[in-house]
C-alpha atoms as a PDB file:
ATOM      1  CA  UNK A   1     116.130 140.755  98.840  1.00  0.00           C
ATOM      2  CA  UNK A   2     116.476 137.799  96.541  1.00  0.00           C
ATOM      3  CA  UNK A   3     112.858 136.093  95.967  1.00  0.00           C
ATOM      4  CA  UNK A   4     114.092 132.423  97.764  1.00  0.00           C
ATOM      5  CA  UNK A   5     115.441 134.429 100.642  1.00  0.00           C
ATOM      6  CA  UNK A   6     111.780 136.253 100.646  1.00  0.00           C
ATOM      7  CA  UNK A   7     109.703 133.280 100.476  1.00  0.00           C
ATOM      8  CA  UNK A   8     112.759 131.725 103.360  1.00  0.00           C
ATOM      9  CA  UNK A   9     111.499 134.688 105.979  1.00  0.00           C
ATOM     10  CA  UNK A  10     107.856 134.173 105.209  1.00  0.00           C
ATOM     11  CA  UNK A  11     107.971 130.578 105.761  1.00  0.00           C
ATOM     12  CA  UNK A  12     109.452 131.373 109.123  1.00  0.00           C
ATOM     13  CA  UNK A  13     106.867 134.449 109.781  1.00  0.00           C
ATOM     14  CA  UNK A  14     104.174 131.578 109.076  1.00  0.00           C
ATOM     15  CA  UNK A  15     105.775 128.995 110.566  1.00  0.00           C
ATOM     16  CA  UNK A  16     106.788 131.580 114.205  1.00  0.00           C
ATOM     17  CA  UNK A  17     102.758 132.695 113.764  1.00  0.00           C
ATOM     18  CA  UNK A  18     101.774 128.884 114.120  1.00  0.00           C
ATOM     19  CA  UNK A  19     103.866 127.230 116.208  1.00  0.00           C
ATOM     20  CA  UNK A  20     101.194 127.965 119.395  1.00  0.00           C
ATOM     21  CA  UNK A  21      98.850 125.604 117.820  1.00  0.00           C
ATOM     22  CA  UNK A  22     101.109 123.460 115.928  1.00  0.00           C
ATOM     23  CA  UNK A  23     104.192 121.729 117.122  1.00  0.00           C
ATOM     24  CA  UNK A  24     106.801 120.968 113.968  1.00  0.00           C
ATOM     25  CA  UNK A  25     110.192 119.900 114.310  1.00  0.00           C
ATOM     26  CA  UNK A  26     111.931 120.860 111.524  1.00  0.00           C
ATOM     27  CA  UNK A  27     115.602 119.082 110.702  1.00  0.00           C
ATOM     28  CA  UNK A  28     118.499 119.846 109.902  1.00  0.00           C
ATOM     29  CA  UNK A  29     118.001 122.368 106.586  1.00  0.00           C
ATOM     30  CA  UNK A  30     120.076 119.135 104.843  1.00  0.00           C
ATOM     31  CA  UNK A  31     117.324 116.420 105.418  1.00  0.00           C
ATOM     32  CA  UNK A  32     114.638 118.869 103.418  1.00  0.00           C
ATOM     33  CA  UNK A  33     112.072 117.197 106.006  1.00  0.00           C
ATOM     34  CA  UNK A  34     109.362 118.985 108.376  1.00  0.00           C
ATOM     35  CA  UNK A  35     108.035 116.431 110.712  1.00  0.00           C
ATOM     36  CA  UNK A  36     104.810 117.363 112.543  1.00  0.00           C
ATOM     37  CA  UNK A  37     104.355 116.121 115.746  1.00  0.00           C
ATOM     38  CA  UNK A  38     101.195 117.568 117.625  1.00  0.00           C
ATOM     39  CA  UNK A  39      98.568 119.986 116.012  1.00  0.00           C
ATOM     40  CA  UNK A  40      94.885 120.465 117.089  1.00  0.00           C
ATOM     41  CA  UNK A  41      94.477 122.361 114.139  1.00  0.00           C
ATOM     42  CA  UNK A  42      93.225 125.904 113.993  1.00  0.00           C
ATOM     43  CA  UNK A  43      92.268 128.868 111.174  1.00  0.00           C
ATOM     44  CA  UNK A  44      92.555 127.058 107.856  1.00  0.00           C
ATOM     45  CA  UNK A  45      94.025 129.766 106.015  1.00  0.00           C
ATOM     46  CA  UNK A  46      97.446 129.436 107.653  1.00  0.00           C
ATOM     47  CA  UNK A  47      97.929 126.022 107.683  1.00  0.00           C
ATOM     48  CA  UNK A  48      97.261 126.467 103.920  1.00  0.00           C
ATOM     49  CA  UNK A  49      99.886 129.147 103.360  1.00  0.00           C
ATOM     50  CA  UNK A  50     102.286 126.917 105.227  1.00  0.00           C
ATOM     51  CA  UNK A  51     101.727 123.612 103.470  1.00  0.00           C
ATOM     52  CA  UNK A  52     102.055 125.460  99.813  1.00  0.00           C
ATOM     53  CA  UNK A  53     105.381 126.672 100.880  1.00  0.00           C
ATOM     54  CA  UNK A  54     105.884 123.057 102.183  1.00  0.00           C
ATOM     55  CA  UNK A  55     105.239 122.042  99.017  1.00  0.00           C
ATOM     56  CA  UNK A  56     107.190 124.501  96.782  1.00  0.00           C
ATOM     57  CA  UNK A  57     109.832 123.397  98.917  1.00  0.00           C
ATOM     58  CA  UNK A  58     110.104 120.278  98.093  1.00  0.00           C
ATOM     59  CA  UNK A  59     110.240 118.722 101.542  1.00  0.00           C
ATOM     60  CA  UNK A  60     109.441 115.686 102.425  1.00  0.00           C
ATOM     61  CA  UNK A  61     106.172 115.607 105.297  1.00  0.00           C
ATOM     62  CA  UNK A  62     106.730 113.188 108.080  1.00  0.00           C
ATOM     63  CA  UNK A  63     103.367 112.901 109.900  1.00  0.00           C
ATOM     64  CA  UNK A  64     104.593 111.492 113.421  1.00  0.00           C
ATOM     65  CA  UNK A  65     101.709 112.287 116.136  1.00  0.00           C
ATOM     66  CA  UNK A  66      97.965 113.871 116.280  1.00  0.00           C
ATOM     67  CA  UNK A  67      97.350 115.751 113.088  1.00  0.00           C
ATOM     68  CA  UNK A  68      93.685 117.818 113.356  1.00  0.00           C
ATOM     69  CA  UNK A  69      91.376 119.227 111.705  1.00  0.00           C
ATOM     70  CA  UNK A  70      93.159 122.077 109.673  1.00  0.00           C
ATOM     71  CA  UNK A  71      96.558 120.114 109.493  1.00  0.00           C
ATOM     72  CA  UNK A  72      94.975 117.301 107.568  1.00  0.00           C
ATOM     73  CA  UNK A  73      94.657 119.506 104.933  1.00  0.00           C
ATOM     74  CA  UNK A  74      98.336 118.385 104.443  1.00  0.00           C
ATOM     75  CA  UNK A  75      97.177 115.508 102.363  1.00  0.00           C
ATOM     76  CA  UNK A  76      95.711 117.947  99.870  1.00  0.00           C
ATOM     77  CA  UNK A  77      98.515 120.492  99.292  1.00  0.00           C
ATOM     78  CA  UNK A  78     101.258 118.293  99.635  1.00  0.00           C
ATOM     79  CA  UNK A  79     101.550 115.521  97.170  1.00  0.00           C
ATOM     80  CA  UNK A  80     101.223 111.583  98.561  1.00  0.00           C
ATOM     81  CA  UNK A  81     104.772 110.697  97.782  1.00  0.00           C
ATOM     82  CA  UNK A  82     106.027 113.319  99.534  1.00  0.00           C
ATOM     83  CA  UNK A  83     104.581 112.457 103.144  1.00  0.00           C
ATOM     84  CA  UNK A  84     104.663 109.140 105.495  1.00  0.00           C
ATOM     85  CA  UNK A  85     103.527 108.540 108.311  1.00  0.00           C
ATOM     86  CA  UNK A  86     105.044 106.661 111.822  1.00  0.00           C
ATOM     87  CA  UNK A  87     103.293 104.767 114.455  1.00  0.00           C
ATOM     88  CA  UNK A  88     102.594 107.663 116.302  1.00  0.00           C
ATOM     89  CA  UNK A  89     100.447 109.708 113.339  1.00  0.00           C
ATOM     90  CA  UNK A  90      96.989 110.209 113.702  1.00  0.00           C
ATOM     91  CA  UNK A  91      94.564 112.277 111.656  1.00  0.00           C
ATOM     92  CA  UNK A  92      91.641 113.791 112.560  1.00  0.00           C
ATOM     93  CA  UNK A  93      88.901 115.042 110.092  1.00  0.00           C
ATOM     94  CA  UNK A  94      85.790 116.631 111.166  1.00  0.00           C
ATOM     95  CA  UNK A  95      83.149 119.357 109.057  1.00  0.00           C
ATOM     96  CA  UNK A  96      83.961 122.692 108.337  1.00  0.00           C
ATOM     97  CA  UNK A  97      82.596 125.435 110.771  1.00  0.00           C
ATOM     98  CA  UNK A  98      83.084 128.790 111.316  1.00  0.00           C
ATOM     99  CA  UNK A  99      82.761 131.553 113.871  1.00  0.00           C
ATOM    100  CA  UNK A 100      80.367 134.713 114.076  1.00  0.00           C
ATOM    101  CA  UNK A 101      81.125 137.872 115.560  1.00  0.00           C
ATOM    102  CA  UNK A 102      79.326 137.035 118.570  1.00  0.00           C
ATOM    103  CA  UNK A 103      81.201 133.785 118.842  1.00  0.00           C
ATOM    104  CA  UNK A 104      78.389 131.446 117.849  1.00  0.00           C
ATOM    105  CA  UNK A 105      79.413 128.729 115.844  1.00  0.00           C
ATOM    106  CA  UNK A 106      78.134 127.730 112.423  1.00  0.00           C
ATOM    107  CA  UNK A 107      78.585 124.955 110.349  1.00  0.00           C
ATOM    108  CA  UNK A 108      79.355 125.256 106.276  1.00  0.00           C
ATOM    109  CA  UNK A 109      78.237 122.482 104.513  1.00  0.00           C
ATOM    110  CA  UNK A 110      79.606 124.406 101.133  1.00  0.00           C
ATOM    111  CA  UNK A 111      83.385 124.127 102.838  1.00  0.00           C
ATOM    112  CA  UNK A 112      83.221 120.570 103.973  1.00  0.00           C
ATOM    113  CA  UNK A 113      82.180 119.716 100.755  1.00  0.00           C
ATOM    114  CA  UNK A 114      84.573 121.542  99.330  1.00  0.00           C
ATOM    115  CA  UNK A 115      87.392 119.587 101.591  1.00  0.00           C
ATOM    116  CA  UNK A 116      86.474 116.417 101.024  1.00  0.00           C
ATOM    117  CA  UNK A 117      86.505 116.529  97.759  1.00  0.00           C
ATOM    118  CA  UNK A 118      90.188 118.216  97.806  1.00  0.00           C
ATOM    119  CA  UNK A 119      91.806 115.589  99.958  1.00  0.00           C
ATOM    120  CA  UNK A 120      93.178 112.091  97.952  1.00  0.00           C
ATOM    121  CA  UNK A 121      91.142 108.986  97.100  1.00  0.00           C
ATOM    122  CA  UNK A 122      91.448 107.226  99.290  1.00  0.00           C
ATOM    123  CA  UNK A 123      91.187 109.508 102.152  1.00  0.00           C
ATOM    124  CA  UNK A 124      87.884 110.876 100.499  1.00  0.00           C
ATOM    125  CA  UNK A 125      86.738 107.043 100.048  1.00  0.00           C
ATOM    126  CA  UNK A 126      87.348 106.236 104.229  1.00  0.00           C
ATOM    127  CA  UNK A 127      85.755 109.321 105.569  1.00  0.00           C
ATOM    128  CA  UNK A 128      82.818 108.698 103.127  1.00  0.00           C
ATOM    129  CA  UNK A 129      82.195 105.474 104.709  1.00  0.00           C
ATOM    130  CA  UNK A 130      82.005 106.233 108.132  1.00  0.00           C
ATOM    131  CA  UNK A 131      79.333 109.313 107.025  1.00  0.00           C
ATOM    132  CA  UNK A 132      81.363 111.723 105.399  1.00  0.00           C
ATOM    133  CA  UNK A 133      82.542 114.731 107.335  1.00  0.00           C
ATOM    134  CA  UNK A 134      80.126 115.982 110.516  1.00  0.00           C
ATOM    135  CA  UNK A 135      80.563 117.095 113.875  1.00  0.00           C
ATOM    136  CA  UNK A 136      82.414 113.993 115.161  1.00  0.00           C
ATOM    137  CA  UNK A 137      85.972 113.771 114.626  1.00  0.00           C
ATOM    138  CA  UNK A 138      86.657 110.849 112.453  1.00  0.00           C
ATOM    139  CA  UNK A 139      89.983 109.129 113.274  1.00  0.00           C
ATOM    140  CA  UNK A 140      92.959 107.599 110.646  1.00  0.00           C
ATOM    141  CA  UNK A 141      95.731 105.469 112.011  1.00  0.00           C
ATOM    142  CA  UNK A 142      97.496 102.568 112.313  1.00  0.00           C
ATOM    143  CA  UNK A 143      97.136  99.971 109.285  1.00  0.00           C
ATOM    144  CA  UNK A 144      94.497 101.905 107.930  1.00  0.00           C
ATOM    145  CA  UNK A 145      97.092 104.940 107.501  1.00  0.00           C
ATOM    146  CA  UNK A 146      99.688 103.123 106.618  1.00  0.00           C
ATOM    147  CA  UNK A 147      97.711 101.502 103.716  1.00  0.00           C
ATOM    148  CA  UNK A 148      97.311 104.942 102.618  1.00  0.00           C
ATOM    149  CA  UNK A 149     100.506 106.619 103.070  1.00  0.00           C
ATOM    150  CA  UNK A 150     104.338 105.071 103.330  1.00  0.00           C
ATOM    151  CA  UNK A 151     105.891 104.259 106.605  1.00  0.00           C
ATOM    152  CA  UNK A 152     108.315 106.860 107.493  1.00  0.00           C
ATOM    153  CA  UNK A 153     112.436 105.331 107.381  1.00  0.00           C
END
């Protein structure tokens, strides 16, 4: 199997494995667009995997409803003039945390720090000013977004 055709059925492996927690419409193959539309976000690993293929890909991101926790890490892998945002896009950005193997949960002040620093500018510069990343899910939207990111045509 030719490598594009490879990387083609991994993206949709990833993409099957996600779609659960993440609800993407993907266009027509012509458009080279993948829209997301809900996701409360989820193992950050995946999400990861997905938005590097996004981004070898060369499609555009449209961000058009809630985008959590893991899926903001969009704005990281994928580069800014490749994503815009509608009315409907929302991001959510809270600290890293993690589970034990009795289920406890744990924060990681290492991996927050680690995020933050990896998403753009401006992004860093908004969440730092409302307190940087806790517990509390920090909310982007409206003209605050859009100052940030393109309006979707």
């Amino acid at each position: 199997m030719a490598p594009p055709e490879r990387a083609s059925m991994a993206r949709k492996r990833l993409l099957a494995t996600l779609l659960p927690a993440m609800l993407l419409a993907l266009a027509h193959p012509a458009s080279a667009e993948v829209r997301i539309l809900a996701s409360p976000g989820g193992p950050v690993g995946p999400y990861l995997e997905l938005f590097a293929a996004m981004r070898a890909s060369g499609e555009r991101v449209v961000i058009d409803g809630p985008c959590y926790s893991a899926c903001t890490l969009v704005l990281s892998v994928v580069p800014g003039d490749r994503i815009c945002v509608t009315r409907r896009a929302l991001l959510g950005f809270h600290a890293a945390w993690s589970r034990d193997r009795r289920g406890r949960t744990r924060r990681e002040p290492e991996a927050s720090r680690i995020v933050l620093s990896a998403y753009p500018a401006p992004v860093r510069r908004w969440i730092e000013r409302r307190g940087g990343l806790s517990s509390r899910i920090l909310v982007l939207r409206g003209r605050e977004l859009a100052a940030m990111y393109p309006r979707c045509r």
